[in-house]
C-alpha atoms as a PDB file:
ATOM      1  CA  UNK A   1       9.355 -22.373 -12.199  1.00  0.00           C
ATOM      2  CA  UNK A   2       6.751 -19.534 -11.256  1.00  0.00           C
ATOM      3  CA  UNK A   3       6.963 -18.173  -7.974  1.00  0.00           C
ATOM      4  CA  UNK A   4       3.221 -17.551  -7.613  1.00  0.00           C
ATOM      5  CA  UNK A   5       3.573 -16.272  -3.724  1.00  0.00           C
ATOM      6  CA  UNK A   6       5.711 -13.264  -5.414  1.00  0.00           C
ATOM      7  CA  UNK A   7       3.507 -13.499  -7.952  1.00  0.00           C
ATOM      8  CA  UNK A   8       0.295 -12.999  -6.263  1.00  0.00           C
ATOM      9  CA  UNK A   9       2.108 -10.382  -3.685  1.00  0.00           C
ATOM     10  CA  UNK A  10       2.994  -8.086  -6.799  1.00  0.00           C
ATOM     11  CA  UNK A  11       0.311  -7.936  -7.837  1.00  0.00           C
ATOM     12  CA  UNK A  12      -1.504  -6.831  -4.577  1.00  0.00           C
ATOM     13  CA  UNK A  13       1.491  -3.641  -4.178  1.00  0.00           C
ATOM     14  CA  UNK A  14       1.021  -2.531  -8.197  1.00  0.00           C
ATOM     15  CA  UNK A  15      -3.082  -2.353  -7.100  1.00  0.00           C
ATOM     16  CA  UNK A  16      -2.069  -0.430  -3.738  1.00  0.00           C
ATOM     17  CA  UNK A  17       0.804   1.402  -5.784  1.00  0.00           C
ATOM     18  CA  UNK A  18      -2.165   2.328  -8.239  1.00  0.00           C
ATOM     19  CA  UNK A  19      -4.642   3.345  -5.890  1.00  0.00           C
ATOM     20  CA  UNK A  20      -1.790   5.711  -4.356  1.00  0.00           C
ATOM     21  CA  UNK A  21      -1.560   7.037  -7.433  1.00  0.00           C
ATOM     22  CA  UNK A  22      -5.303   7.615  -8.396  1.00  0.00           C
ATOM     23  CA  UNK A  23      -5.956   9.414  -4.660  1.00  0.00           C
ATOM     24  CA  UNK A  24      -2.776  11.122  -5.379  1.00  0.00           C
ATOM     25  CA  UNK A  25      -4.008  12.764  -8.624  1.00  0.00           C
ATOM     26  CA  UNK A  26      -7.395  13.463  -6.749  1.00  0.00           C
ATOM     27  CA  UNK A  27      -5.457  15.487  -4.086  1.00  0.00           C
ATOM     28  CA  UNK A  28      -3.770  17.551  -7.363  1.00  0.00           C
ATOM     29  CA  UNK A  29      -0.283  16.710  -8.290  1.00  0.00           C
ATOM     30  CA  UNK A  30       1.324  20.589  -8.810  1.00  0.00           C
ATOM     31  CA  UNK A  31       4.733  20.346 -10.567  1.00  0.00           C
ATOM     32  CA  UNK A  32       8.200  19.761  -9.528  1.00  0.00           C
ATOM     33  CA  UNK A  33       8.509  23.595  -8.613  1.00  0.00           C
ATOM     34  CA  UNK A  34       5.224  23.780  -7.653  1.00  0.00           C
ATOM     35  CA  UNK A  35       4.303  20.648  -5.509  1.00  0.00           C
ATOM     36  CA  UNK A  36       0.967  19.972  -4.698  1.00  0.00           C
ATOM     37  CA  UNK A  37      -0.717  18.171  -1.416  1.00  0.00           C
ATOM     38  CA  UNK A  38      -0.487  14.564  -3.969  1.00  0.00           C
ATOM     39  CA  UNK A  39       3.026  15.224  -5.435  1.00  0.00           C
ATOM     40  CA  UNK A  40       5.031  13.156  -3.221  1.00  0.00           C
ATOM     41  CA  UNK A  41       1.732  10.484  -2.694  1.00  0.00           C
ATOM     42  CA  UNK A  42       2.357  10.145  -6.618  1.00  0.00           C
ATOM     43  CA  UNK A  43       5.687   9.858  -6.184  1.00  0.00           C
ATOM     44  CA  UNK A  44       5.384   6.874  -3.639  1.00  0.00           C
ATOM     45  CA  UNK A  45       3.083   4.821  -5.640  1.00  0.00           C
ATOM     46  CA  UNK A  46       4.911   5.029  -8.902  1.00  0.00           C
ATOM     47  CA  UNK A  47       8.049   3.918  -7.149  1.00  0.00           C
ATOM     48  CA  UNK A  48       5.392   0.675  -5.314  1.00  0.00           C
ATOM     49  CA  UNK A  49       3.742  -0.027  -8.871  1.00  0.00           C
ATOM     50  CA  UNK A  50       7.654   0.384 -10.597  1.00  0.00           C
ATOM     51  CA  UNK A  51       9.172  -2.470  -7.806  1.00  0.00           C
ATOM     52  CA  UNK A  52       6.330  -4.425  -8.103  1.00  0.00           C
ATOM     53  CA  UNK A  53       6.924  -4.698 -12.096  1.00  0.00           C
ATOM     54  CA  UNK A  54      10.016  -5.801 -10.956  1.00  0.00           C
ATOM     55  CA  UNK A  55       8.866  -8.542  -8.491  1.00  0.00           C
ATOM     56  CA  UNK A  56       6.260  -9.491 -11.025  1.00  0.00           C
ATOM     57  CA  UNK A  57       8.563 -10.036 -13.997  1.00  0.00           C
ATOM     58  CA  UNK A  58      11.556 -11.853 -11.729  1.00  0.00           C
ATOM     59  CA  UNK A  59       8.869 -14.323 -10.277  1.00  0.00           C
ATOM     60  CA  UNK A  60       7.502 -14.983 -13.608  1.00  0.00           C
ATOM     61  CA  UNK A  61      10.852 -15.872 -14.970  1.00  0.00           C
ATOM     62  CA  UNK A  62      11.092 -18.085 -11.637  1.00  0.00           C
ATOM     63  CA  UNK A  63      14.537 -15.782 -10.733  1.00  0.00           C
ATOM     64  CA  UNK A  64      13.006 -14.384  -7.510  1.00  0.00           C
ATOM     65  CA  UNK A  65      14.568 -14.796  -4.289  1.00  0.00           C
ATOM     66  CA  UNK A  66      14.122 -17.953  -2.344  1.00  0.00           C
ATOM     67  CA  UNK A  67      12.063 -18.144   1.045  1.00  0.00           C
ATOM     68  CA  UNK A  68      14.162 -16.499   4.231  1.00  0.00           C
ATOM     69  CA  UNK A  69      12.565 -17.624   7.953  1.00  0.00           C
ATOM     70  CA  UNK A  70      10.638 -15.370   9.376  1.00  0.00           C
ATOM     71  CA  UNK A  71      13.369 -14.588  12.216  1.00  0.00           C
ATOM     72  CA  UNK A  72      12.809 -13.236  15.590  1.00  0.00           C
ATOM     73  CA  UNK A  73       9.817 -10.982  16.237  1.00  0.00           C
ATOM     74  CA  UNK A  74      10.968  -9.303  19.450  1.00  0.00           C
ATOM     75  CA  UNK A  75      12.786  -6.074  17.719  1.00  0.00           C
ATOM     76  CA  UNK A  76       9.542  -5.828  15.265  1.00  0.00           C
ATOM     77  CA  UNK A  77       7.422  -5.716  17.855  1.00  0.00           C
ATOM     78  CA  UNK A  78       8.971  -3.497  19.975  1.00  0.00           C
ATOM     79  CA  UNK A  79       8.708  -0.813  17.290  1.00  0.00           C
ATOM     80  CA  UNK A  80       5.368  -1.517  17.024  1.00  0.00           C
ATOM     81  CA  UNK A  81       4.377  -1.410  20.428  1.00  0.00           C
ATOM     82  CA  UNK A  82       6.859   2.182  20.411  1.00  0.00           C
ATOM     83  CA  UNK A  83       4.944   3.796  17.371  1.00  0.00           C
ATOM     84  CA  UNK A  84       1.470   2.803  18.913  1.00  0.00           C
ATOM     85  CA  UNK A  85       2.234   4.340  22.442  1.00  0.00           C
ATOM     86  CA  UNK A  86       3.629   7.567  20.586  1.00  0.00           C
ATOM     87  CA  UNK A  87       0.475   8.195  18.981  1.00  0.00           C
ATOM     88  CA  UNK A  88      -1.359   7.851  22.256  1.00  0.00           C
ATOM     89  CA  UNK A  89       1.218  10.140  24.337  1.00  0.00           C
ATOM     90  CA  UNK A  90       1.883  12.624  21.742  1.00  0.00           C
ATOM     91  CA  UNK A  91      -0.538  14.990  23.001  1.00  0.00           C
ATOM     92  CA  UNK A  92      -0.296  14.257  26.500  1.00  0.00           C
ATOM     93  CA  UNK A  93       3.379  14.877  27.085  1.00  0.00           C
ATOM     94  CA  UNK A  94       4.627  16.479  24.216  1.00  0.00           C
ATOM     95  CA  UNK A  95       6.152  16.466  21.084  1.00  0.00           C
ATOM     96  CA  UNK A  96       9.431  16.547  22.913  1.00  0.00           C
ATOM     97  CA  UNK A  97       9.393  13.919  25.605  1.00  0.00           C
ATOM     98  CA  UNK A  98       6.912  11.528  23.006  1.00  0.00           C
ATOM     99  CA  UNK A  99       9.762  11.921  20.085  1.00  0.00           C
ATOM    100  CA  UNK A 100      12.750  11.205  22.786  1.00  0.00           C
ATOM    101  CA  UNK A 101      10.911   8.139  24.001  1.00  0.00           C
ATOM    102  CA  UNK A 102      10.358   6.836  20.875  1.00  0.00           C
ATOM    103  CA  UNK A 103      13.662   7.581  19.226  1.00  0.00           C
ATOM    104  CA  UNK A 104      15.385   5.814  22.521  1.00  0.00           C
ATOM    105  CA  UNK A 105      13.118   2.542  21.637  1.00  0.00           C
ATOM    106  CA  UNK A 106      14.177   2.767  17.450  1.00  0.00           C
ATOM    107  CA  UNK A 107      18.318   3.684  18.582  1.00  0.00           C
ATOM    108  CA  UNK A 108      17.883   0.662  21.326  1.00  0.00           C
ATOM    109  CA  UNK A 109      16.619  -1.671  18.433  1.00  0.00           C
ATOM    110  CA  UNK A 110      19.019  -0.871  16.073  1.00  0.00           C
ATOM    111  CA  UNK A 111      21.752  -1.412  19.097  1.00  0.00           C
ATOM    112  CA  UNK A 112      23.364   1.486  19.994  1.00  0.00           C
ATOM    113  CA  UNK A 113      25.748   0.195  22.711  1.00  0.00           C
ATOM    114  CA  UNK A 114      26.492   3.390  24.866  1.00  0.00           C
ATOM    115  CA  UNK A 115      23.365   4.420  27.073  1.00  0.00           C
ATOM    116  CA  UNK A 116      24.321   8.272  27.090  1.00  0.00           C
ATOM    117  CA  UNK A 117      24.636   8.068  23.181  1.00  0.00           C
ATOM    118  CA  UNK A 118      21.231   6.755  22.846  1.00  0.00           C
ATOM    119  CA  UNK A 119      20.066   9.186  25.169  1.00  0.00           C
ATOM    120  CA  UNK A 120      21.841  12.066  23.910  1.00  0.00           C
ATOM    121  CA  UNK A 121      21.297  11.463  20.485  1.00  0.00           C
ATOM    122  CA  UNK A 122      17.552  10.795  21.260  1.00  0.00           C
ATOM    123  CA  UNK A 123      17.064  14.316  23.383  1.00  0.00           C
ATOM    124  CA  UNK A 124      18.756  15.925  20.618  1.00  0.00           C
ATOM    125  CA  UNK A 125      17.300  14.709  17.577  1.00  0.00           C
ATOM    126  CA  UNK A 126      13.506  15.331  18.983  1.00  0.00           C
ATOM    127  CA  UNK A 127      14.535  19.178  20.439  1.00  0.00           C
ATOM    128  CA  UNK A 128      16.292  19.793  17.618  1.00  0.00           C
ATOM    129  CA  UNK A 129      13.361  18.606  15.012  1.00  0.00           C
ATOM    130  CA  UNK A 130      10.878  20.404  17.691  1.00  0.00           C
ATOM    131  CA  UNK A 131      13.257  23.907  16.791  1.00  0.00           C
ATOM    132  CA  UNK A 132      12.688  23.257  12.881  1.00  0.00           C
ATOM    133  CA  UNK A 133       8.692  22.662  12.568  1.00  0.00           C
ATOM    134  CA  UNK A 134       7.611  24.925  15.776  1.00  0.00           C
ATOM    135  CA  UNK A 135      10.120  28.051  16.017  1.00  0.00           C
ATOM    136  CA  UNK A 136      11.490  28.174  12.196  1.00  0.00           C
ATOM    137  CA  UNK A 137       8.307  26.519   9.754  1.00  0.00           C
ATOM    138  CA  UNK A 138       5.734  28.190  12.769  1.00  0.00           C
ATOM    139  CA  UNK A 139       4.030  24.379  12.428  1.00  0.00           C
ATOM    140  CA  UNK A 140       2.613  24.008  16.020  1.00  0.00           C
ATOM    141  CA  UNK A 141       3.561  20.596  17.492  1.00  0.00           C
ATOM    142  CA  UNK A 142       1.929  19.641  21.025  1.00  0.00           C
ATOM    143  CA  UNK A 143       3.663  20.517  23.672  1.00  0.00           C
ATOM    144  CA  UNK A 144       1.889  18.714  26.217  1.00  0.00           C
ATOM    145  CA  UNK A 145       3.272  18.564  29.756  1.00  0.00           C
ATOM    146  CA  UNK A 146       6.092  21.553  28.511  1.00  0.00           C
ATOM    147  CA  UNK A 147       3.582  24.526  27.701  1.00  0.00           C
ATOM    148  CA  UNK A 148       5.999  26.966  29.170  1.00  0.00           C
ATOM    149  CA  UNK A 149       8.144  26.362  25.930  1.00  0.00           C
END
């Protein structure tokens, strides 16, 4: 039997997956040596359109998977909530204290036991990313309340 919920959501990712594509090639694509500012857009909405195929042909067939609950919403939206405060405080405090906050909320979803692992892994992941794009690309990243670095 169809599954047209899969059917009708496979459709909706190949259009996205194709629009990807068509502001990708606007953008210019460059080659694999070469990338251009599209190349990886292109990239991402042939691998959306490709999956959808997928999706499409296994509902069709009536082989797709069967409906899961929903589950709890409190890790979800947690992230959420993380991601839209780090846009907010980016500039404010920092690349550095902004990243650390928000890695601490991803590491605390994804349950990492230890509070000085979280936190250490969290202060060193967003100093150590701040080294790579600001000292060693030279791609300025706020520094907010840390200008004397």
């Amino acid at each position: 039997m169809k599954k047209w919920s899969d059917i009708i959501a496979s459709l909706f990712f190949a259009f996205i997956g194709m629009g990807v594509m068509l502001k990708a090639v606007q953008l210019r694509i460059g080659t694999a040596t070469e990338p251009q500012p599209g190349f990886f857009p292109f990239l991402g909405g042939i691998t959306i359109t490709i999956l959808s195929g997928f999706l499409l042909v296994q509902a069709w067939r009536g082989r797709s998977a069967g409906t899961q609950s929903f589950g709890n919403l409190r890790r979800p939206s947690l992230l959420i909530l993380g991601l839209f405060f780090y846009v907010f405080l980016l500039d404010a405090l920092g690349y550095i204290i902004s990243t650390t906050l928000l890695a601490a909320i991803v590491l605390y979803i994804m349950e990492t036991k230890p509070w000085w692992v979280l936190a250490g892994v969290s202060l060193s992941l967003s100093i150590g990313t701040f080294i790579l794009f600001d000292r060693l690309l030279s791609m300025p990243l706020p520094k907010g309340i840390l200008t004397i670095i």
